[in-house]
N, C-alpha and C. Protein backbone atom coordinates (compact mmCIF):
# COMPACT_ATOMS: atom_id res chain seq x y z
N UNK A 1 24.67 174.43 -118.99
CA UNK A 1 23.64 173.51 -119.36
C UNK A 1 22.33 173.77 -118.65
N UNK A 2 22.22 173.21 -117.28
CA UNK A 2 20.90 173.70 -116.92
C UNK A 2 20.45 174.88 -116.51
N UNK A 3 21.43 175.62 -116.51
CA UNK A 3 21.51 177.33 -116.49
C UNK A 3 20.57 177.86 -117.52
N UNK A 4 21.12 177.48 -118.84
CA UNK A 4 20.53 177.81 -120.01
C UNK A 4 19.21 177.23 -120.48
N UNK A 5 18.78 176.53 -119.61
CA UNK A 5 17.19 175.07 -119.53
C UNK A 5 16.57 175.88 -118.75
N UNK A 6 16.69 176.41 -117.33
CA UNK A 6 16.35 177.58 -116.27
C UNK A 6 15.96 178.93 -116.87
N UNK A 7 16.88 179.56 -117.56
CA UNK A 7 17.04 180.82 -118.44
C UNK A 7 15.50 180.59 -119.14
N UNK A 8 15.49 179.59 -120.07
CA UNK A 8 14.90 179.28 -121.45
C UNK A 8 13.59 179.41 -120.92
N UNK A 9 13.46 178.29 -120.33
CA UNK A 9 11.67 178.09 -119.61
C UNK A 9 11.39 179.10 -119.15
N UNK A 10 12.19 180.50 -118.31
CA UNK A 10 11.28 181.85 -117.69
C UNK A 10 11.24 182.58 -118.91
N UNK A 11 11.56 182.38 -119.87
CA UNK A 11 11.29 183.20 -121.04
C UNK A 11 9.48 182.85 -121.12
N UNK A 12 8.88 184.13 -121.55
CA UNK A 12 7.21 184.20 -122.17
C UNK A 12 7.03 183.54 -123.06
N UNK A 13 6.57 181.85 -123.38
CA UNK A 13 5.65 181.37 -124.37
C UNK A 13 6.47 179.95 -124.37
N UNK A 14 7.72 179.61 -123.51
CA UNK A 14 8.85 178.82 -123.77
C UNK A 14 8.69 177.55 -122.80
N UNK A 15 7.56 178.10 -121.39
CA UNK A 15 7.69 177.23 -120.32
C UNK A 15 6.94 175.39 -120.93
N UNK A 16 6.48 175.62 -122.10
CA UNK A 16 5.89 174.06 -122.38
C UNK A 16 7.29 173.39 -123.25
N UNK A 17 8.12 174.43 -123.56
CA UNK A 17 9.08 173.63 -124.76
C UNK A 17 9.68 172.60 -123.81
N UNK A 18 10.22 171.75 -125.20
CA UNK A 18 10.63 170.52 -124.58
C UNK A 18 12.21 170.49 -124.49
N UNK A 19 13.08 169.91 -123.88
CA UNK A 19 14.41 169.51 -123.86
C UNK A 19 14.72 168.29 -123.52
N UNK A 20 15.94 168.26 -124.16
CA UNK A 20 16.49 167.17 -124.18
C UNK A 20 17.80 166.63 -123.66
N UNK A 21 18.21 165.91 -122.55
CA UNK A 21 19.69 166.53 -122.10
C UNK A 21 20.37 165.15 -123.08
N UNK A 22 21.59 165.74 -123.34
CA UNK A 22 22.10 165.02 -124.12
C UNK A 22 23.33 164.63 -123.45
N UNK A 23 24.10 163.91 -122.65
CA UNK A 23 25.47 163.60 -121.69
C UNK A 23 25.94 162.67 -121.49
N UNK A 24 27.31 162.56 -121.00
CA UNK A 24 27.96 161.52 -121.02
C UNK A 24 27.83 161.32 -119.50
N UNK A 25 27.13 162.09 -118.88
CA UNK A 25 26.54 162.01 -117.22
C UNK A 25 25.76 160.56 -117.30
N UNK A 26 26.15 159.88 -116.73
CA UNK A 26 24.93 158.74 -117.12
C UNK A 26 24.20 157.96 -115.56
N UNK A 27 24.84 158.66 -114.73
CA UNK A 27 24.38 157.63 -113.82
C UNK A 27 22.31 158.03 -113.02
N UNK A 28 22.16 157.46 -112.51
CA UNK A 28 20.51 157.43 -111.49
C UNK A 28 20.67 158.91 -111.53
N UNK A 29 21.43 159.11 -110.68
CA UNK A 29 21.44 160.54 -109.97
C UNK A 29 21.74 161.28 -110.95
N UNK A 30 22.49 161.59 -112.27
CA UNK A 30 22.85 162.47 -112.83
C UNK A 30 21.36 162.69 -114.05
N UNK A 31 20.67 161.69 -114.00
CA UNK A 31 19.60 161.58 -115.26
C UNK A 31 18.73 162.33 -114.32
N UNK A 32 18.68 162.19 -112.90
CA UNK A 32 17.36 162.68 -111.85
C UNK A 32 17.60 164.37 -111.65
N UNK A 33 19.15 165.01 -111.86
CA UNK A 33 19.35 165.81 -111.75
C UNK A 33 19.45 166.36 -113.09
N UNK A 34 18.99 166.27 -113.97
CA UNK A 34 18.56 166.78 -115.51
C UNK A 34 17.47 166.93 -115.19
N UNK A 35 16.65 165.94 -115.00
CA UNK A 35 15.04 165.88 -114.86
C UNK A 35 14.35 167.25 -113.65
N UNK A 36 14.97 167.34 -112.67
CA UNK A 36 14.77 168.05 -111.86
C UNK A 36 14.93 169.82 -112.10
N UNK A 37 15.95 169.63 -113.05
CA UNK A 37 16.88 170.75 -113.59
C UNK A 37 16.14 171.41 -114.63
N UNK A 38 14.89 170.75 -114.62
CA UNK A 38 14.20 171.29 -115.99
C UNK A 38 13.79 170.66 -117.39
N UNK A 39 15.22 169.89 -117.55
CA UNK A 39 14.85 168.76 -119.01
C UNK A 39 13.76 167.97 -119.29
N UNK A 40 12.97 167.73 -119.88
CA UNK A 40 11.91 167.22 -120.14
C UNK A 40 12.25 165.37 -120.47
N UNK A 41 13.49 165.19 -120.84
CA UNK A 41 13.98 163.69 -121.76
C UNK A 41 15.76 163.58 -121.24
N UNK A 42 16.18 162.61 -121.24
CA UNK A 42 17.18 162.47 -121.18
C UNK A 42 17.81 161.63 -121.83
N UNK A 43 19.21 161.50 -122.61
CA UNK A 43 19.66 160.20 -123.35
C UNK A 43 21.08 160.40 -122.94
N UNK A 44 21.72 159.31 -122.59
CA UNK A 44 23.27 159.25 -122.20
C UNK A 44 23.75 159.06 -123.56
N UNK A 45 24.78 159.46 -123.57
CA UNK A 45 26.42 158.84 -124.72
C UNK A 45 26.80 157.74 -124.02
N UNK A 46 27.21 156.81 -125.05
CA UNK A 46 27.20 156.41 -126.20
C UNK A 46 25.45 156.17 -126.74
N UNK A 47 24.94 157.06 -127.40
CA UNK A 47 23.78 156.23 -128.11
C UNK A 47 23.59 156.16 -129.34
N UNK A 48 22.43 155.26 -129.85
CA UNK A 48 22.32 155.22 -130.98
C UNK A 48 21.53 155.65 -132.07
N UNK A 49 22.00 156.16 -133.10
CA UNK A 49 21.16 156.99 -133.87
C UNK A 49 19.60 156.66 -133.45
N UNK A 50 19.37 155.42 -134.14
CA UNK A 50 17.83 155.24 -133.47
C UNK A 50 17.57 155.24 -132.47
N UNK A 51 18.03 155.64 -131.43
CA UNK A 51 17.75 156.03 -129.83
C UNK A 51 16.81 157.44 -129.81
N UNK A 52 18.21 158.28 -130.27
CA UNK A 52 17.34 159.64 -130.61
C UNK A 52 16.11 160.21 -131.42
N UNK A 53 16.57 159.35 -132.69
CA UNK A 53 14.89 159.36 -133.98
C UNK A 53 13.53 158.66 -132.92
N UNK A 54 14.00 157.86 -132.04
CA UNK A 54 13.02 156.96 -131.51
C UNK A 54 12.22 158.33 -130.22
N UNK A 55 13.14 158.53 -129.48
CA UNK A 55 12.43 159.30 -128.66
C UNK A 55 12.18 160.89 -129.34
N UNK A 56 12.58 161.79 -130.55
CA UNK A 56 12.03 162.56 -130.94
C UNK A 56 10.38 162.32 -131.64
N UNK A 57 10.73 161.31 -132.39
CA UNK A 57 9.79 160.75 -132.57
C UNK A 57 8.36 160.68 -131.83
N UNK A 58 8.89 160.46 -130.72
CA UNK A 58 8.04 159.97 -129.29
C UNK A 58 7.64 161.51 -128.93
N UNK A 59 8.37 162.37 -128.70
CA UNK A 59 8.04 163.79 -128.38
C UNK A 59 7.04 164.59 -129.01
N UNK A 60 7.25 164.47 -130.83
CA UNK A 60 6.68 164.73 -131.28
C UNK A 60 4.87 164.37 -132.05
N UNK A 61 4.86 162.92 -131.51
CA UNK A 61 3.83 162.15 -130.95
C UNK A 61 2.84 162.61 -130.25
N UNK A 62 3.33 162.42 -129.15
CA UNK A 62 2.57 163.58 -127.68
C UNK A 62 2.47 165.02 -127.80
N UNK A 63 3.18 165.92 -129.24
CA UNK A 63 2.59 166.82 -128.86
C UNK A 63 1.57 166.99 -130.22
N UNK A 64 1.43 165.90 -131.28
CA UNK A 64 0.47 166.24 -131.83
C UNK A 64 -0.91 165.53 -131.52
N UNK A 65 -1.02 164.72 -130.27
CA UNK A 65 -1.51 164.43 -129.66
C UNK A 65 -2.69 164.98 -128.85
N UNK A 66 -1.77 166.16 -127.90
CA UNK A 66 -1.80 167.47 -127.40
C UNK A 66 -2.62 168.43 -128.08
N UNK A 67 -2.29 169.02 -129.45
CA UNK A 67 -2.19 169.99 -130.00
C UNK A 67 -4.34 169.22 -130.53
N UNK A 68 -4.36 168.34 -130.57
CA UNK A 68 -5.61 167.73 -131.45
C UNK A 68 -6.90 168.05 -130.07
C-alpha cells in the first residue's frame, strides 16, 4: 500500500497526483499514518457510497479550481 503511494509520487509528473487510502484501518493513528505515508484523503470501511462521490467530488473541485 504505501510502498506503492512512495513508488508512485517519485515517478516524473506524478508528485501532485492525488490518493486516496481506502481501509478498514480506522483508527487516529492509522488515518495519520496514511496521511504521512503520502495519501492525500483518507476514508475508512464501512462507508457510504455517498461518502466517496462526496469527497471525489471534493477532489475534483480543488483541482479545477487549481487548474483555472
Amino acid at each position: 500500500g504505501l510502498d506503492v503511494v512512495k513508488d508512485l509520487l517519485n515517478v516524473p509528473g506524478y508528485q501532485e497526483v492525488k490518493v486516496v487510502a481506502v481501509t478498514a484501518y480506522s483508527t487516529s493513528n492509522d488515518k495519520a499514518e496514511f496521511l504521512q505515508g503520502g495519501c492525500t484523503h483518507y476514508i475508512a470501511k464501512p462507508f457510504r457510497k455517498q461518502d466517496v462521490i462526496s469527497l471525489v467530488a471534493s477532489i475534483l473541485t480543488k483541482e479545477d479550481h487549481n487548474a483555472a
